[in-house]
N, C-alpha and C. Protein backbone atom coordinates (compact mmCIF):
# COMPACT_ATOMS: atom_id res chain seq x y z
N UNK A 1 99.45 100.80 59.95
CA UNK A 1 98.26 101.61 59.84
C UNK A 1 97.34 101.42 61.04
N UNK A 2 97.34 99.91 61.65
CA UNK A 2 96.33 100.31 62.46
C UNK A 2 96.72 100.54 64.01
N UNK A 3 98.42 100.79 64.05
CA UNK A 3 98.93 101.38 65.13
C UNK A 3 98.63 102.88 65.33
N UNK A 4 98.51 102.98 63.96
CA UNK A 4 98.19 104.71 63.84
C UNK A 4 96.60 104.55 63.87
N UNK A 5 95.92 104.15 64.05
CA UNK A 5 94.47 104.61 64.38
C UNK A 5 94.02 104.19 65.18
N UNK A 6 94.62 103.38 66.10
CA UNK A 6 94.25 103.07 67.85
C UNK A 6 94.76 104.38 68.29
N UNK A 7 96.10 104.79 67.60
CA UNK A 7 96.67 106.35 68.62
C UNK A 7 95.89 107.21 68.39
N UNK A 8 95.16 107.21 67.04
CA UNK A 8 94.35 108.81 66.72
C UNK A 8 93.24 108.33 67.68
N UNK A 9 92.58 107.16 67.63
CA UNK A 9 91.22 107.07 68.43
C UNK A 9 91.53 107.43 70.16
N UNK A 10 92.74 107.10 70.58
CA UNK A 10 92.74 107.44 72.18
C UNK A 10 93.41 108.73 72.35
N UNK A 11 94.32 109.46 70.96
CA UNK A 11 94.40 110.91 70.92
C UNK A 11 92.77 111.94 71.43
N UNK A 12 91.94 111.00 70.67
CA UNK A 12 91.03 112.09 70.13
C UNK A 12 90.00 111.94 71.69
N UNK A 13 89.89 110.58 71.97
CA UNK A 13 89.17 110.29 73.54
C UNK A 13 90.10 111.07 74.38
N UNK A 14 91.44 111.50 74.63
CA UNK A 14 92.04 112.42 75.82
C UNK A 14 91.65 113.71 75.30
N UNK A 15 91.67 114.17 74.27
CA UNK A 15 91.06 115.08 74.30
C UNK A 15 89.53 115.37 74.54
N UNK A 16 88.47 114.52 74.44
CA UNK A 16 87.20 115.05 74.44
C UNK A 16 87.01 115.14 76.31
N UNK A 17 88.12 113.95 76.72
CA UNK A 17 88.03 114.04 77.98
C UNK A 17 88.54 115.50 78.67
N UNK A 18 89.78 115.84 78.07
CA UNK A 18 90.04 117.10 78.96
C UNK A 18 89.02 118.09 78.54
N UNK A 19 88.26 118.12 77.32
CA UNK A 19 87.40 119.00 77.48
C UNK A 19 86.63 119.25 78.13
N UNK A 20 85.46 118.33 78.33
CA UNK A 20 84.53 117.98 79.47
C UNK A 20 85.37 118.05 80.96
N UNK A 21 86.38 118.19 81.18
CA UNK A 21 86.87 117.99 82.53
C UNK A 21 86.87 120.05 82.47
N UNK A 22 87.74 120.71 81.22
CA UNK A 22 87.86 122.13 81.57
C UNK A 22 86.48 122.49 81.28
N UNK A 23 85.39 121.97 81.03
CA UNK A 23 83.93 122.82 80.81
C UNK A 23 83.27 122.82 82.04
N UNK A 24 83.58 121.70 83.38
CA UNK A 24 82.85 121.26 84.18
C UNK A 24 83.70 122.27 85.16
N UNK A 25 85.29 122.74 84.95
CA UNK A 25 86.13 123.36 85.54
C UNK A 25 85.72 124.57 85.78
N UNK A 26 85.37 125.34 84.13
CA UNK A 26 84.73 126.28 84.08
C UNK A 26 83.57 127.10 85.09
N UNK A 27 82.42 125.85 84.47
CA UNK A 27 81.47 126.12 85.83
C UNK A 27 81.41 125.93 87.09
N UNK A 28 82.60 125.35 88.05
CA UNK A 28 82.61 125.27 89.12
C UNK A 28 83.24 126.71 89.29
N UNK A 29 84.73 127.44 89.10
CA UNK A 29 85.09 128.48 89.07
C UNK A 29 84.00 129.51 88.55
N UNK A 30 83.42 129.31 88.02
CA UNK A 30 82.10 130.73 87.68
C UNK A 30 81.09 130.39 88.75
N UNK A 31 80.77 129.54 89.38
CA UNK A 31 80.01 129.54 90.40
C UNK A 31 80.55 129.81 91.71
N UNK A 32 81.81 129.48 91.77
CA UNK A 32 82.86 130.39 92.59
C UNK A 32 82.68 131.43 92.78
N UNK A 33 82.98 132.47 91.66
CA UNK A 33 82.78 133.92 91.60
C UNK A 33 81.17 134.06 92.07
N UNK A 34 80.57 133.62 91.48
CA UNK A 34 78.93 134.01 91.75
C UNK A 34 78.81 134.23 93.22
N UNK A 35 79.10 132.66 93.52
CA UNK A 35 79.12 132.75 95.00
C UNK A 35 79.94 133.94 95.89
N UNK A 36 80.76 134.15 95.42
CA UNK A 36 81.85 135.43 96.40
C UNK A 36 81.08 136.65 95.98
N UNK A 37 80.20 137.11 95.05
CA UNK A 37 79.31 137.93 95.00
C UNK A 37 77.62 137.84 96.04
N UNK A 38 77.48 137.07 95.57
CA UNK A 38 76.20 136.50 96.52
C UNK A 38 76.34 136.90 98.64
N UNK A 39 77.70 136.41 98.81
CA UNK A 39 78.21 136.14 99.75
C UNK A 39 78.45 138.01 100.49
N UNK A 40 78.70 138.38 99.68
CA UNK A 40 79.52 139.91 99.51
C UNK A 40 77.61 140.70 99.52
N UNK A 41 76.95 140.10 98.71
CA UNK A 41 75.50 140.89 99.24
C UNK A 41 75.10 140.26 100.74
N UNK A 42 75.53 139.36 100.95
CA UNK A 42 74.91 139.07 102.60
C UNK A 42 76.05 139.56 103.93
N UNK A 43 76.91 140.62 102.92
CA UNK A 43 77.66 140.67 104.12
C UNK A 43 78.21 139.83 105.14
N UNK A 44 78.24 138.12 104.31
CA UNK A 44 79.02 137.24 104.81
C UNK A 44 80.15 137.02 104.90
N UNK A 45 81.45 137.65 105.95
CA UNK A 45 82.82 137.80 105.91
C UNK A 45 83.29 135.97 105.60
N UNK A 46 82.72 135.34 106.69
CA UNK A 46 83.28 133.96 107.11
C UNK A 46 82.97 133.44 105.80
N UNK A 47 81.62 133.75 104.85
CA UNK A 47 81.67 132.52 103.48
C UNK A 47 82.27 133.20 102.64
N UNK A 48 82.86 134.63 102.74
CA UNK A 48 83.24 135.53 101.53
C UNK A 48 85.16 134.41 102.09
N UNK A 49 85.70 134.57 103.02
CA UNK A 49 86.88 133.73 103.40
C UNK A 49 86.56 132.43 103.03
N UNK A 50 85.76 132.02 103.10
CA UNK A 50 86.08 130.07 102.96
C UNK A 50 86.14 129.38 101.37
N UNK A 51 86.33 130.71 100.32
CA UNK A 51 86.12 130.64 99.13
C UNK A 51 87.93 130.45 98.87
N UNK A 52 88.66 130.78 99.76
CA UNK A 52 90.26 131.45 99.64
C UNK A 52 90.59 129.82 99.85
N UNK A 53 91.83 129.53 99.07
CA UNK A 53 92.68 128.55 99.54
C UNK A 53 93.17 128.95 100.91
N UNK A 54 93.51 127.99 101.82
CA UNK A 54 94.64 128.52 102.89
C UNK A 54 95.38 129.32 103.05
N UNK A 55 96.37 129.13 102.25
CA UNK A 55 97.52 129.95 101.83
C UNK A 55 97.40 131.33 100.80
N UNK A 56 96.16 131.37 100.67
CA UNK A 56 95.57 132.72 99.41
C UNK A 56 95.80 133.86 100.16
N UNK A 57 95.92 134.52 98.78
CA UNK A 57 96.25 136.22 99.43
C UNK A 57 95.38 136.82 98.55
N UNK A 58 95.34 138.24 99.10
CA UNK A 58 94.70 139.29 98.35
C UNK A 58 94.64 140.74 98.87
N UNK A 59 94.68 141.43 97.53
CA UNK A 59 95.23 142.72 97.51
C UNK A 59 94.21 143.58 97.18
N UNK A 60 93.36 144.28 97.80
CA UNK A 60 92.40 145.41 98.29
C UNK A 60 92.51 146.37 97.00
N UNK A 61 91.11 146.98 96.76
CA UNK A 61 91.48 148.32 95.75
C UNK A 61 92.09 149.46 96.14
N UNK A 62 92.53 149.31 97.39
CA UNK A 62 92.84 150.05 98.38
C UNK A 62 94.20 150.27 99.06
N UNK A 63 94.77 148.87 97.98
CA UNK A 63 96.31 148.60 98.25
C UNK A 63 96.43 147.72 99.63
N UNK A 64 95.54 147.38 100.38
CA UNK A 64 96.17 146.32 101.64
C UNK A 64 96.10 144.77 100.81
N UNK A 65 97.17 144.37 101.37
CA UNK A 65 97.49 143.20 101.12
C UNK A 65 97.58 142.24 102.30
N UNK A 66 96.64 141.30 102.66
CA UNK A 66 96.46 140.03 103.41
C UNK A 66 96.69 138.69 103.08
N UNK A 67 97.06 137.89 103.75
CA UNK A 67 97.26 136.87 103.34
C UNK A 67 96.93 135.30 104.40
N UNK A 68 96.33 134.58 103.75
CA UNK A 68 95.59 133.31 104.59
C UNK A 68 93.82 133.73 105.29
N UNK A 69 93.04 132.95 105.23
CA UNK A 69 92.34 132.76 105.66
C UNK A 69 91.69 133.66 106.38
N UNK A 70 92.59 133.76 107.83
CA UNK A 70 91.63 134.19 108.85
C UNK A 70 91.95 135.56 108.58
N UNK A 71 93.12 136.06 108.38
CA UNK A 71 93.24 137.36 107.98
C UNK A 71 92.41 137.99 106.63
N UNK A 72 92.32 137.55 105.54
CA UNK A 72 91.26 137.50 104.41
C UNK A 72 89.98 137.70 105.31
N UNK A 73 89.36 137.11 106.13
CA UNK A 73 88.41 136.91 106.71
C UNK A 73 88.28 138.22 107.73
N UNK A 74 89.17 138.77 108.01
CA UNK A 74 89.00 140.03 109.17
C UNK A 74 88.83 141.50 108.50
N UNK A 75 89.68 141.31 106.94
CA UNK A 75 89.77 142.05 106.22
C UNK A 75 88.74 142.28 105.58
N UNK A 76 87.43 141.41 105.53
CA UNK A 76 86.65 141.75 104.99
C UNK A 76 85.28 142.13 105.81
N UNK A 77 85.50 141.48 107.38
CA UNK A 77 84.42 142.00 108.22
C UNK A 77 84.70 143.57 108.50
N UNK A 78 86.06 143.87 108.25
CA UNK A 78 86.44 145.29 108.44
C UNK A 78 85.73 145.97 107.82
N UNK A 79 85.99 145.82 106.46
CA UNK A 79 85.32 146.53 105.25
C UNK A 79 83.63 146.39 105.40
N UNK A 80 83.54 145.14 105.65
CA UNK A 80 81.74 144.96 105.58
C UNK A 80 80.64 145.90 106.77
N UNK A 81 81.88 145.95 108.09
CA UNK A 81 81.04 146.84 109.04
C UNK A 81 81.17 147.88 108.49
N UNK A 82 82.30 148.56 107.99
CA UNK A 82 82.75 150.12 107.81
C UNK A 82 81.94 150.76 106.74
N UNK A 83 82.93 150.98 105.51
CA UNK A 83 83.18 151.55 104.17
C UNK A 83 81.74 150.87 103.37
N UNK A 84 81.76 149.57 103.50
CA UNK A 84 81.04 148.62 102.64
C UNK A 84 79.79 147.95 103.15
N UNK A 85 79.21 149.03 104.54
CA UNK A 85 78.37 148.39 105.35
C UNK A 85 76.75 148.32 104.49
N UNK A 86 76.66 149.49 103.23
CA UNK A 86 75.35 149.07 102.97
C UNK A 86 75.65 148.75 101.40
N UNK A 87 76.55 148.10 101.14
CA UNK A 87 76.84 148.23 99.94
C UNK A 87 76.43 146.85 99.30
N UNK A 88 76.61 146.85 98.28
CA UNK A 88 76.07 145.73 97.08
C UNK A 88 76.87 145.44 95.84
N UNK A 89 77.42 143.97 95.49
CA UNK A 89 78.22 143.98 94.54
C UNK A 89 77.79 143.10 92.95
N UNK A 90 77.86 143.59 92.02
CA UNK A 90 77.68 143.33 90.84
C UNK A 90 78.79 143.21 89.54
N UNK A 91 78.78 142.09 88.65
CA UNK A 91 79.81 141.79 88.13
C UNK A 91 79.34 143.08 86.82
N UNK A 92 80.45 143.74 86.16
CA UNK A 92 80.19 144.24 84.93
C UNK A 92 80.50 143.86 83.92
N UNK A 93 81.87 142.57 83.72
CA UNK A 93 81.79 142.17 82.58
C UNK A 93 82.20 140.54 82.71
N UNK A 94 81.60 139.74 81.91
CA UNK A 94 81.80 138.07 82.30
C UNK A 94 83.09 137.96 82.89
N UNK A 95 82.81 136.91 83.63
CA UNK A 95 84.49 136.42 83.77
C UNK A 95 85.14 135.53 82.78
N UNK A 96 86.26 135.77 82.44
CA UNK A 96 87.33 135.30 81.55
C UNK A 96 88.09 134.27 82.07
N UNK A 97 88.30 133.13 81.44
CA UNK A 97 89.20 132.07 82.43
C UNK A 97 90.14 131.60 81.38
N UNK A 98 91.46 131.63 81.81
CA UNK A 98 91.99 131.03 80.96
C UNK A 98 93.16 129.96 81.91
N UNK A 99 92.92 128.37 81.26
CA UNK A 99 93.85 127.47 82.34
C UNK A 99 95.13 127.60 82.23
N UNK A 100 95.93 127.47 83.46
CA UNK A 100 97.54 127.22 82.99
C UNK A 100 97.79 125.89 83.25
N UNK A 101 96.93 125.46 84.20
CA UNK A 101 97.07 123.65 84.22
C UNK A 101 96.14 122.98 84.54
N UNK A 102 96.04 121.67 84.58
CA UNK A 102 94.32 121.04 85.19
C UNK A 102 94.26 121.45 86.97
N UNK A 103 95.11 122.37 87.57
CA UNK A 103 94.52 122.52 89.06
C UNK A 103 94.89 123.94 88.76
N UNK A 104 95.04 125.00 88.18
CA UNK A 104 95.34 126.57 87.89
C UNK A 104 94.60 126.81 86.64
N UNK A 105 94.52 128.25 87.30
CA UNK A 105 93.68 129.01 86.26
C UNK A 105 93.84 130.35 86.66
N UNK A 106 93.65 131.33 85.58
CA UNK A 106 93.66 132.78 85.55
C UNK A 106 92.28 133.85 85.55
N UNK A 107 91.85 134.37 85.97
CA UNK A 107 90.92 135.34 85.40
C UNK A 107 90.40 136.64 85.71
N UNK A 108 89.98 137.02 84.86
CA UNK A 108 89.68 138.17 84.79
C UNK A 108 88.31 138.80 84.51
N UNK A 109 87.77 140.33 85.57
CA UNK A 109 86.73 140.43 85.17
C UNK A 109 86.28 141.75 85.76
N UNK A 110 85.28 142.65 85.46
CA UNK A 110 84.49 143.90 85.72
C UNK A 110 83.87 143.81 86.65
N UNK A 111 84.28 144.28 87.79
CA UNK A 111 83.07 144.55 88.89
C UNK A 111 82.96 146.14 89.33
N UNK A 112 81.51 145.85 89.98
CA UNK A 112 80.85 147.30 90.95
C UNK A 112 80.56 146.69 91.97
N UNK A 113 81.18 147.92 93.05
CA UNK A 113 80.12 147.67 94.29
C UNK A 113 79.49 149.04 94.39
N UNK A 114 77.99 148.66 94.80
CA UNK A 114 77.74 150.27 94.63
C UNK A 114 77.03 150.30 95.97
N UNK A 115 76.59 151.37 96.69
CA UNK A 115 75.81 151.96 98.09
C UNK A 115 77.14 151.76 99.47
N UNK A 116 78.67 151.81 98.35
CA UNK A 116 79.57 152.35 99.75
C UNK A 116 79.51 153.74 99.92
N UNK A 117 80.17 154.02 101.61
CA UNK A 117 80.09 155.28 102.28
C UNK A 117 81.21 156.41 101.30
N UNK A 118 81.82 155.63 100.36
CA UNK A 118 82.38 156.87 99.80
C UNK A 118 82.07 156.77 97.81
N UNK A 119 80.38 156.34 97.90
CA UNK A 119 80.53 156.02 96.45
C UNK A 119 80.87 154.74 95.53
N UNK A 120 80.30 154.79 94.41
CA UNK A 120 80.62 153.34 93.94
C UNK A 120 82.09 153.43 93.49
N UNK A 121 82.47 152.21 93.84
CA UNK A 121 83.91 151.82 93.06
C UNK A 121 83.67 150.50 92.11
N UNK A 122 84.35 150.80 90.84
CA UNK A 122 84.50 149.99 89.74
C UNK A 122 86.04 149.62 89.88
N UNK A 123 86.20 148.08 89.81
CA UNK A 123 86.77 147.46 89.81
C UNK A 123 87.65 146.32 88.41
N UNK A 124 88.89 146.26 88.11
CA UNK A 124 89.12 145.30 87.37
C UNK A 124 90.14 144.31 88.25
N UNK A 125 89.32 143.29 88.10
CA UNK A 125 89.62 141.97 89.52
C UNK A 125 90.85 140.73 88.36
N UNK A 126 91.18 140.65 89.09
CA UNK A 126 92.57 139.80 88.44
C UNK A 126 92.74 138.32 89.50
N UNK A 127 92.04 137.52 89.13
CA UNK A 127 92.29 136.02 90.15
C UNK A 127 92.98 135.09 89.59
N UNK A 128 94.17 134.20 90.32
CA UNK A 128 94.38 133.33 89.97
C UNK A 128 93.43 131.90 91.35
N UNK A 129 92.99 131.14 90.20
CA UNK A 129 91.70 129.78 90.76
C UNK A 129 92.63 129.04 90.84
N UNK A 130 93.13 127.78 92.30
CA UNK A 130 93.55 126.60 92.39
C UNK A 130 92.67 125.75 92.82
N UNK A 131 92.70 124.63 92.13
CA UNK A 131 91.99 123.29 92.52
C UNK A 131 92.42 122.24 93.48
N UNK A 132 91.74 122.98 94.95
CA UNK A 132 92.73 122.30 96.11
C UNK A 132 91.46 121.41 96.53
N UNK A 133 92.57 120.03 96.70
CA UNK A 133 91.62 118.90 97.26
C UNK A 133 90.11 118.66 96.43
N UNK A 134 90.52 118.61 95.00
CA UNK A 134 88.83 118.95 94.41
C UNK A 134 88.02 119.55 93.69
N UNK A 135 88.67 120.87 94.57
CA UNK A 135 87.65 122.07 94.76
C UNK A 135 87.94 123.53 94.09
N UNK A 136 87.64 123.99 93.32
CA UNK A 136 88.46 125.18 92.97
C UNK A 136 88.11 125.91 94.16
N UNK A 137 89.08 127.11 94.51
CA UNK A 137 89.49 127.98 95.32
C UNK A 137 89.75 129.46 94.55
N UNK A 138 90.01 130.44 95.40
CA UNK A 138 90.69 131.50 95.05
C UNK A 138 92.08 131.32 95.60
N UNK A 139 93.18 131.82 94.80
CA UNK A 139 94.58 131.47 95.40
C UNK A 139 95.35 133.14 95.69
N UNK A 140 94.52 133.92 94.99
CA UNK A 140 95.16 135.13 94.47
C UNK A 140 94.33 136.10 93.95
N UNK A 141 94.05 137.08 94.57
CA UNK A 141 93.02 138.35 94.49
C UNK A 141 94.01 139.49 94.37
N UNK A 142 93.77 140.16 92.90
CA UNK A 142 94.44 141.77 92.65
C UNK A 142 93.19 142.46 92.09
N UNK A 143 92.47 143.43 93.45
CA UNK A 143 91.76 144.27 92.62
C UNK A 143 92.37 145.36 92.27
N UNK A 144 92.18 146.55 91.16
CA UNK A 144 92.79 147.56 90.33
C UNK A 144 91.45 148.30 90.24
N UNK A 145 91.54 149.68 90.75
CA UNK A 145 90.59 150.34 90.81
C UNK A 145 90.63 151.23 89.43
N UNK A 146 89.55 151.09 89.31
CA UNK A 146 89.42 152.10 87.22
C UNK A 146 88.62 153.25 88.36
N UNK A 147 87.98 153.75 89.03
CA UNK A 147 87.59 155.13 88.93
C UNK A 147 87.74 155.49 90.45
């Protein structure tokens, strides 16, 4: 009996621990996103890139697909001088996270950018978050244009 209640007591401590570890996970990845919004109103290409893992890719509502860093990073000064030069971005529906492991995660979520040169586009954004060196990251950007 009291082999079995040292296991339930350090069952029940790994769990309160991984909780507190995915709640603290949570809010670093939602401050992630915040930030790549924030970043995206200052028309900051270089901090809208330094949010990407290395090796991250991402796929445009627009269908281009880039991949790494500096290219992520050109891809978006493109857009920021051009199409997206007076534009402004806003989330429309929370972001959704769901983990696949303690350094991965999935999510999903509603965005607008609105005051581009061809009109607002509404967005459903599809990320997968890795926890490189630390830090959550973006690993994987699919936006899907709804209008």
């Amino acid at each position: 009996m009291r082999t079995f209640t040292v296991a339930a007591v350090v069952l029940i401590l790994l769990a309160a621990n991984a909780s507190a570890q995915t709640a603290d996970d949570r809010v670093a990845i939602q401050k992630l996103r915040d930030g790549h919004s924030a970043d995206h109103n200052r028309h900051d290409a270089k901090a809208l890139a330094s949010r990407f893992a290395p090796d991250a890719d991402r796929m445009s509502a627009a269908g281009e697909f880039t991949r790494g860093i500096d290219a992520i990073e050109k891809d978006y000064a493109n857009q920021l001088r051009g199409i997206d030069q007076h534009s402004s971005f806003k989330d429309l529906a929370p972001l959704t996270i769901r983990f696949l492991s303690p350094t991965l995660a999935i999510g999903d979520t509603v965005e607008q950018i609105i005051g581009r040169a061809t009109g607002p586009l509404t967005l459903n954004v599809t990320t997968i978050f890795v926890k490189h060196n630390g830090r959550w990251l973006f690993a994987a950007v699919r936006n899907a244009r709804l209008n």
